[in-house]
C-alpha atoms as a PDB file:
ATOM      1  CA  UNK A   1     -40.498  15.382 -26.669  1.00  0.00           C
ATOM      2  CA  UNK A   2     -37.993  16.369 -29.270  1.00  0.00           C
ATOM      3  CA  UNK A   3     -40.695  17.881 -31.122  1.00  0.00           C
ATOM      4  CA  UNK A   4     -41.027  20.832 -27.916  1.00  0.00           C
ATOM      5  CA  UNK A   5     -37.408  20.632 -27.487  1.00  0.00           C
ATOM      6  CA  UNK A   6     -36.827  22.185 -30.735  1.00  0.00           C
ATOM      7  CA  UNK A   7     -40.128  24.131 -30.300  1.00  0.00           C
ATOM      8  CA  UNK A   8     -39.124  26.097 -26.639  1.00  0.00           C
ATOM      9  CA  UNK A   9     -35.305  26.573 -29.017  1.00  0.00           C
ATOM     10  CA  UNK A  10     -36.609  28.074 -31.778  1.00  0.00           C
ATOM     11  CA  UNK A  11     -37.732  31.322 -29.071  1.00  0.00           C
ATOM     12  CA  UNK A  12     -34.131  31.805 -27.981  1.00  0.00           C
ATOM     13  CA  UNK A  13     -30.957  31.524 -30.076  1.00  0.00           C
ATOM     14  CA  UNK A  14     -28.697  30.335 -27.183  1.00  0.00           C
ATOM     15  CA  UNK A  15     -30.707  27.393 -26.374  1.00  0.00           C
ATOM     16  CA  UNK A  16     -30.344  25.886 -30.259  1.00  0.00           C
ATOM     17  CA  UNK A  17     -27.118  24.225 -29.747  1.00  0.00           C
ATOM     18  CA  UNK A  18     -28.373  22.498 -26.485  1.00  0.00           C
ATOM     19  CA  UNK A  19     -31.537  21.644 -28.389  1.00  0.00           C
ATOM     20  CA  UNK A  20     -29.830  19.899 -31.225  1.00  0.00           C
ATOM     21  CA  UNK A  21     -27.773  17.799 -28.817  1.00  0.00           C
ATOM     22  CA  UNK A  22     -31.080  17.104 -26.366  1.00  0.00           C
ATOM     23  CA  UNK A  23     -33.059  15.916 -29.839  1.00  0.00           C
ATOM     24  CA  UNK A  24     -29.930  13.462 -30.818  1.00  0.00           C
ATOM     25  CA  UNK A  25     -30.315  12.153 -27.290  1.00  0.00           C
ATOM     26  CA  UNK A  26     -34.091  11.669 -27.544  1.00  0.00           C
ATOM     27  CA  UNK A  27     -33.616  10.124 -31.507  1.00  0.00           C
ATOM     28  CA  UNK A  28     -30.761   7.650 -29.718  1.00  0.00           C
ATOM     29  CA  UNK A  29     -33.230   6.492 -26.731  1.00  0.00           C
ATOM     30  CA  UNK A  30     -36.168   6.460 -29.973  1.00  0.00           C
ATOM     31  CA  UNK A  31     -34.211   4.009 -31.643  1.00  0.00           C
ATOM     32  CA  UNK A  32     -33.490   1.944 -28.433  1.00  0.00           C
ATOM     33  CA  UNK A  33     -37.156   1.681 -27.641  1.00  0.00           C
ATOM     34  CA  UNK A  34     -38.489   0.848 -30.849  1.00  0.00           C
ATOM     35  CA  UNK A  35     -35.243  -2.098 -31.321  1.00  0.00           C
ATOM     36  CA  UNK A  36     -36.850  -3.403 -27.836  1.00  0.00           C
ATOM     37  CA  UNK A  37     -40.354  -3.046 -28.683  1.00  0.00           C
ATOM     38  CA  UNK A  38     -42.435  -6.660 -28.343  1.00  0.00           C
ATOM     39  CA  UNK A  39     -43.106  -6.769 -31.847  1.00  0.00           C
ATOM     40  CA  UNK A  40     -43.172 -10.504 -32.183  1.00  0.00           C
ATOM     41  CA  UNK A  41     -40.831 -10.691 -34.646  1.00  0.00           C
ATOM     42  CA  UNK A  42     -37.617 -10.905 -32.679  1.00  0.00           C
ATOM     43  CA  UNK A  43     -37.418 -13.938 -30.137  1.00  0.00           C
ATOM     44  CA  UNK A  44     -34.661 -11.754 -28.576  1.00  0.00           C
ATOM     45  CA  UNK A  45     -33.011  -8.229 -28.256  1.00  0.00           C
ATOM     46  CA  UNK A  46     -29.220  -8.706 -28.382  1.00  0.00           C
ATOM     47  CA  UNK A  47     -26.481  -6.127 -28.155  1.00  0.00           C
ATOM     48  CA  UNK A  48     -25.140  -6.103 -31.494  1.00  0.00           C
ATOM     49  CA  UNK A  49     -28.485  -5.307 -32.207  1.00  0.00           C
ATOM     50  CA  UNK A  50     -28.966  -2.414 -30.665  1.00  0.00           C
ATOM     51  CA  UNK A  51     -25.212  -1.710 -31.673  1.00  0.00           C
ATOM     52  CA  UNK A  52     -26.193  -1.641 -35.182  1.00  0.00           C
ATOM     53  CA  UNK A  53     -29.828   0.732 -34.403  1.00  0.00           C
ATOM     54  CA  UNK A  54     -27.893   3.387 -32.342  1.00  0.00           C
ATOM     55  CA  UNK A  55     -24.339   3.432 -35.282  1.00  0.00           C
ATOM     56  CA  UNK A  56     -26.658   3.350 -37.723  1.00  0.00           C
ATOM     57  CA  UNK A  57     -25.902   7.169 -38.743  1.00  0.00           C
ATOM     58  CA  UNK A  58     -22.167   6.745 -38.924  1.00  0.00           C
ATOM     59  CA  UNK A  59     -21.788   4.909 -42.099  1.00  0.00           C
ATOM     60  CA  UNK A  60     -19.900   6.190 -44.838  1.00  0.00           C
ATOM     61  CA  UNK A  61     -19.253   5.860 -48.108  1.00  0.00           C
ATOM     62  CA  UNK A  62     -17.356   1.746 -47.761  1.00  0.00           C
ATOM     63  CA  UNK A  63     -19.288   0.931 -45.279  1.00  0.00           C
ATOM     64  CA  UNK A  64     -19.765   1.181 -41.039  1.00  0.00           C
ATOM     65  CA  UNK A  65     -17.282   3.547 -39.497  1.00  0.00           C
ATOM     66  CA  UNK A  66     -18.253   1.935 -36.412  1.00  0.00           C
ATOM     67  CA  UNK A  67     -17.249  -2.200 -36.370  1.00  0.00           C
ATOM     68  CA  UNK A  68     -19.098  -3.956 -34.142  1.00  0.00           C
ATOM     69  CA  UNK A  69     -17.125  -7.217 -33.330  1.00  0.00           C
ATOM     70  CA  UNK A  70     -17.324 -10.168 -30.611  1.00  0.00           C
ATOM     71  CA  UNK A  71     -19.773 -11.939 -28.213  1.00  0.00           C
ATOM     72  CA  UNK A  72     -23.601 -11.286 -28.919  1.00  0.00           C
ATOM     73  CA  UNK A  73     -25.518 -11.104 -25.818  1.00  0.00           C
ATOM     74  CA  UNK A  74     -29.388 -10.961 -25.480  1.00  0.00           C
ATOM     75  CA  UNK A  75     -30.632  -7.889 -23.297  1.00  0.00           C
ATOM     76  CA  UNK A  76     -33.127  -7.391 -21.558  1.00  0.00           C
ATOM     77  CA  UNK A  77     -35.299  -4.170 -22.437  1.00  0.00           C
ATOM     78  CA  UNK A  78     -34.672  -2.266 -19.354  1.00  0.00           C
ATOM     79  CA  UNK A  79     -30.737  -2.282 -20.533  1.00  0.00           C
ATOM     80  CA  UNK A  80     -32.240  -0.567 -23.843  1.00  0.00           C
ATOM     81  CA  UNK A  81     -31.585   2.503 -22.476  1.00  0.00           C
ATOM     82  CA  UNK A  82     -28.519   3.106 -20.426  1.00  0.00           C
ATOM     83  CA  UNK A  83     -26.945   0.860 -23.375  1.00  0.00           C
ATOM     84  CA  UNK A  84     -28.498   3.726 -26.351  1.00  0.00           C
ATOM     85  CA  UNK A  85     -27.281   6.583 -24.180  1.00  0.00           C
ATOM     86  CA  UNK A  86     -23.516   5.372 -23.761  1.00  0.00           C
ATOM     87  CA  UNK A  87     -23.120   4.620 -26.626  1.00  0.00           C
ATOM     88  CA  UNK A  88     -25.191   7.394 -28.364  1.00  0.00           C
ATOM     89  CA  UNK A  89     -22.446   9.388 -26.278  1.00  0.00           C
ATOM     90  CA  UNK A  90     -19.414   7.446 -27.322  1.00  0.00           C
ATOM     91  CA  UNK A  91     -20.364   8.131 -31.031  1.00  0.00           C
ATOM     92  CA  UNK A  92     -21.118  12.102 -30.535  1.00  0.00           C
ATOM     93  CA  UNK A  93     -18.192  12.511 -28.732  1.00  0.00           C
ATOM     94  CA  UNK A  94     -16.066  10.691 -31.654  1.00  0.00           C
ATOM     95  CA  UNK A  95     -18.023  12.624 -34.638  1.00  0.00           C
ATOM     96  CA  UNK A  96     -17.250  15.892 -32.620  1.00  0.00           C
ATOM     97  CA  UNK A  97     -13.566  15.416 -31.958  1.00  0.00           C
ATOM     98  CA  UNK A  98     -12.283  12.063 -32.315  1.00  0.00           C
ATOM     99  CA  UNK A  99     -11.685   9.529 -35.205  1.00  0.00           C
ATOM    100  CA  UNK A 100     -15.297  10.219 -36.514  1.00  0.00           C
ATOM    101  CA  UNK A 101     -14.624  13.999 -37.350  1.00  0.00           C
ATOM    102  CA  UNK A 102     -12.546  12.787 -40.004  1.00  0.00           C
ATOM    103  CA  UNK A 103     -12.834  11.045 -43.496  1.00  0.00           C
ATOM    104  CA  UNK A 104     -12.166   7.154 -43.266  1.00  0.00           C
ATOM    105  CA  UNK A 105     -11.077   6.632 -39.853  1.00  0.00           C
ATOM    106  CA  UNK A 106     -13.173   4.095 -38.449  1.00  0.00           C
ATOM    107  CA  UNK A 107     -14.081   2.972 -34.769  1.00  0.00           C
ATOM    108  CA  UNK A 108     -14.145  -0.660 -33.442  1.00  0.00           C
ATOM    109  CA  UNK A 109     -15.651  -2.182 -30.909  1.00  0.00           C
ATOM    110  CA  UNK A 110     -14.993  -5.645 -29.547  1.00  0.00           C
ATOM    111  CA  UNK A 111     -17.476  -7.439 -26.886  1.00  0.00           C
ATOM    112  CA  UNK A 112     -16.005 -10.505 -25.001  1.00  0.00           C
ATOM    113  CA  UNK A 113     -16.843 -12.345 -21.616  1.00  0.00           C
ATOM    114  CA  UNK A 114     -13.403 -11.925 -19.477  1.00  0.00           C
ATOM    115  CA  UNK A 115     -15.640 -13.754 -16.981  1.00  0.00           C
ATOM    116  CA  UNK A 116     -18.692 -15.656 -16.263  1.00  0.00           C
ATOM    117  CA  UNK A 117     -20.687 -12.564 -14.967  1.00  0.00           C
ATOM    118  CA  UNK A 118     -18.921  -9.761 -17.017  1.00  0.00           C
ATOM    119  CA  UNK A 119     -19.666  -8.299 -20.299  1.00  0.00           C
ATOM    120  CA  UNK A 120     -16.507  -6.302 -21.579  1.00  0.00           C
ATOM    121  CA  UNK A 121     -17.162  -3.967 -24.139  1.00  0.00           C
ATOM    122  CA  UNK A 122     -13.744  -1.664 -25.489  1.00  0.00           C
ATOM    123  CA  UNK A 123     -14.416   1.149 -27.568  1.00  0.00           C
ATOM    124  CA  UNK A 124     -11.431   2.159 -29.222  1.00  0.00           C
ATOM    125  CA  UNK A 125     -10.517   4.960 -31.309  1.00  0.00           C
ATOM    126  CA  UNK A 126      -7.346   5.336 -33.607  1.00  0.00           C
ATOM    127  CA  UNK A 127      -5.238   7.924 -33.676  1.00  0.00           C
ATOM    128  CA  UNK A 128      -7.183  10.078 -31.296  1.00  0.00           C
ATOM    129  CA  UNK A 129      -5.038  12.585 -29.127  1.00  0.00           C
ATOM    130  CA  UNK A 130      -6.464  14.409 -25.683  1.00  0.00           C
ATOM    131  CA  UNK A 131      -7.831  17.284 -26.092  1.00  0.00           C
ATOM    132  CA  UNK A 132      -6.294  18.978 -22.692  1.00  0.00           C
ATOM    133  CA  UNK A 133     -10.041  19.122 -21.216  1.00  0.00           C
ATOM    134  CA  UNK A 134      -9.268  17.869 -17.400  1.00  0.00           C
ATOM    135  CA  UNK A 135     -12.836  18.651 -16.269  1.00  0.00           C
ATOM    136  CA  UNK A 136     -15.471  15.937 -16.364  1.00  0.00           C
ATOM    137  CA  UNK A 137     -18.580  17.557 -18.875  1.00  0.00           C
ATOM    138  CA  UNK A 138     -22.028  16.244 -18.680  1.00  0.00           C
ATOM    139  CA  UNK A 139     -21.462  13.507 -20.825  1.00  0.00           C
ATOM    140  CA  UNK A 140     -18.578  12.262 -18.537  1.00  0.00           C
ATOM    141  CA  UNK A 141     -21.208  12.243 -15.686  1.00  0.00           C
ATOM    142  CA  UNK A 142     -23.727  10.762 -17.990  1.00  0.00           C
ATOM    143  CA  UNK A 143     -21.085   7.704 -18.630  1.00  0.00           C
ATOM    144  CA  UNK A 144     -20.364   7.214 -15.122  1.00  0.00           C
ATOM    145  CA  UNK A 145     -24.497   7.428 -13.913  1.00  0.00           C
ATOM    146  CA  UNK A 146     -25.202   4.859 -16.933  1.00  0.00           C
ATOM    147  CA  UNK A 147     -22.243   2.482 -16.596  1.00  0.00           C
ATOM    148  CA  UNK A 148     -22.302   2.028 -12.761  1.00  0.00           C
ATOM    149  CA  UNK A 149     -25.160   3.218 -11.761  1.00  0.00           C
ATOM    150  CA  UNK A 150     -28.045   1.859 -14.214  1.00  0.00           C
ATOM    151  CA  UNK A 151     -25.448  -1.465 -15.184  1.00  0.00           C
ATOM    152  CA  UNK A 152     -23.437  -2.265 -11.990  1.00  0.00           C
ATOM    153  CA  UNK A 153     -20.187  -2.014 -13.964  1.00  0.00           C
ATOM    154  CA  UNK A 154     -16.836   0.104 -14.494  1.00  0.00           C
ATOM    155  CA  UNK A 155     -15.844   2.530 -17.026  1.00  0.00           C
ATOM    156  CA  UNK A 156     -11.671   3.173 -17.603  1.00  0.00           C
ATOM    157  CA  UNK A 157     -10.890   5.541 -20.605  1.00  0.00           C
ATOM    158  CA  UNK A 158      -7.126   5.198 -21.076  1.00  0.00           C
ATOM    159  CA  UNK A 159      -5.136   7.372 -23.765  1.00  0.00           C
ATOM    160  CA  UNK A 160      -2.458   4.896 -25.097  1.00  0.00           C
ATOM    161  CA  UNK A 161      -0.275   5.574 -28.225  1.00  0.00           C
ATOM    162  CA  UNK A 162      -2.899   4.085 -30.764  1.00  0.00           C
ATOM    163  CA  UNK A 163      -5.412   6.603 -29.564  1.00  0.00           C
ATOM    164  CA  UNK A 164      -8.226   6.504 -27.288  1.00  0.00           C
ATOM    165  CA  UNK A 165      -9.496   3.180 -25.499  1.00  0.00           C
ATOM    166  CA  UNK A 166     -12.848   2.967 -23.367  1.00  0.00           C
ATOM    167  CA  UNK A 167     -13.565  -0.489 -21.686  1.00  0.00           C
ATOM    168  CA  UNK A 168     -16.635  -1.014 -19.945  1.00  0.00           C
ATOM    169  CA  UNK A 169     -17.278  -4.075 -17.615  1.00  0.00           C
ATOM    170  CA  UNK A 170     -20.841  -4.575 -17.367  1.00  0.00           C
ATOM    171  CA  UNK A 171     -23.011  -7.062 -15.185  1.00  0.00           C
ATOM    172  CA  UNK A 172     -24.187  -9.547 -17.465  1.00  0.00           C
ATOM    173  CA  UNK A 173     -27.016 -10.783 -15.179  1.00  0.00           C
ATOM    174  CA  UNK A 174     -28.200  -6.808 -15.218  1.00  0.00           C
ATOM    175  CA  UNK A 175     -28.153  -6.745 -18.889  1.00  0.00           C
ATOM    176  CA  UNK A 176     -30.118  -9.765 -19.499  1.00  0.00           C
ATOM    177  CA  UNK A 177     -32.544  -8.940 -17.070  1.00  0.00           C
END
C-alpha cells in the first residue's frame, strides 16, 4: 500500500507531502501488525511493547527521546491499531512542532490504572507552547475517532506551564480484548 502511495505521488508534485505522511501512517500500522503477529514467541502483546515498536524512530544520540514509564498491560490485537495510530500521531505531531523538533528534549509517557476498568495513559511534552491553530486538523479527528470511538475512552489535551499534556482514559476490558 505504501509502495502505490508513493507510486500515484511521484505523477504529481502536490500530492508528495501527503504521500510521505500517508507512508509514515502505513509504516506505524506495519509495525503494529507485525508486534501482534502470532508468532509463537510472545505469550502476550503488551503496551509497552508496542510503545517501544511504534517510538522506535525517535531515539537519539543518549538514548529514547520518548520514556515509556508505568503499568504494562497485555492487549489484545484488535487494540494494535487504534493504539499505533495515536500514538504514531502523538510522535509526528511532536517531531513536527513540539519537544521532538528539537535537540535533547525528550517526551514521557506514564501509564497507570486510576481505576479498575481504566487505562490512563499522559503524554506529556516539556516546554511546548500553542501554536495559535484553533481548528481541529485531521489528526485531531483521527485522535478523537481512535480514542473514543475504536477504545471507548476520553482524550483531554491541556496546555499547562510545563508544556503540553495529553491524557487518555482508555477501557481496559477493550484493550485486552
Amino acid at each position: 500500500v505504501a509502495s502505490l502511495v508513493t507510486l500515484s505521488a511521484r505523477r504529481d508534485p502536490q500530492l508528495r507531502y501527503f504521500a510521505q505522511e500517508m507512508t509514515d501512517k502505513i509504516s506505524a500500522l506495519g509495525r503494529a501488525h507485525e508486534f501482534v503477529a502470532p508468532t509463537g514467541m510472545m505469550e502476550e502483546n503488551t503496551l509497552q511493547g508496542l510503545l517501544q515498536q511504534i517510538f522506535a524512530p525517535y531515539t537519539g544520540e543518549d538514548g529514547p527521546r520518548i520514556v515509556v514509564s508505568g503499568e504494562n498491560p497485555a492487549i489484545h490485537a484488535r487494540s494494535a491499531t487504534p493504539l499505533a495510530l495515536v500514538f504514531h500521531e502523538l510522535a509526528t505531531n511532536s517531531a513536527k512542532y513540539g519537544a521532538l523538533s528539537g535537540d535533547d528534549t525528550k517526551v514521557t509517557v506514564s501509564i497507570s490504572f486510576p481505576e479498575p476498568e481504566v487505562l490512563r495513559v499522559v503524554w506529556h511534552e516539556p516546554g511546548v507552547k500553542p501554536n495559535g491553530d484553533a481548528g481541529e486538523g485531521f489528526g485531531s479527528r483521527l485522535l478523537k475517532m481512535s480514542v473514543e470511538g475504536q477504545m471507548q475512552g476520553k482524550i483531554d489535551r491541556q496546555w499547562t506551564d510545563d508544556g503540553l499534556i495529553v491524557t487518555l482514559d482508555l477501557s481496559l476490558p477493550v484493550l485486552a480484548g
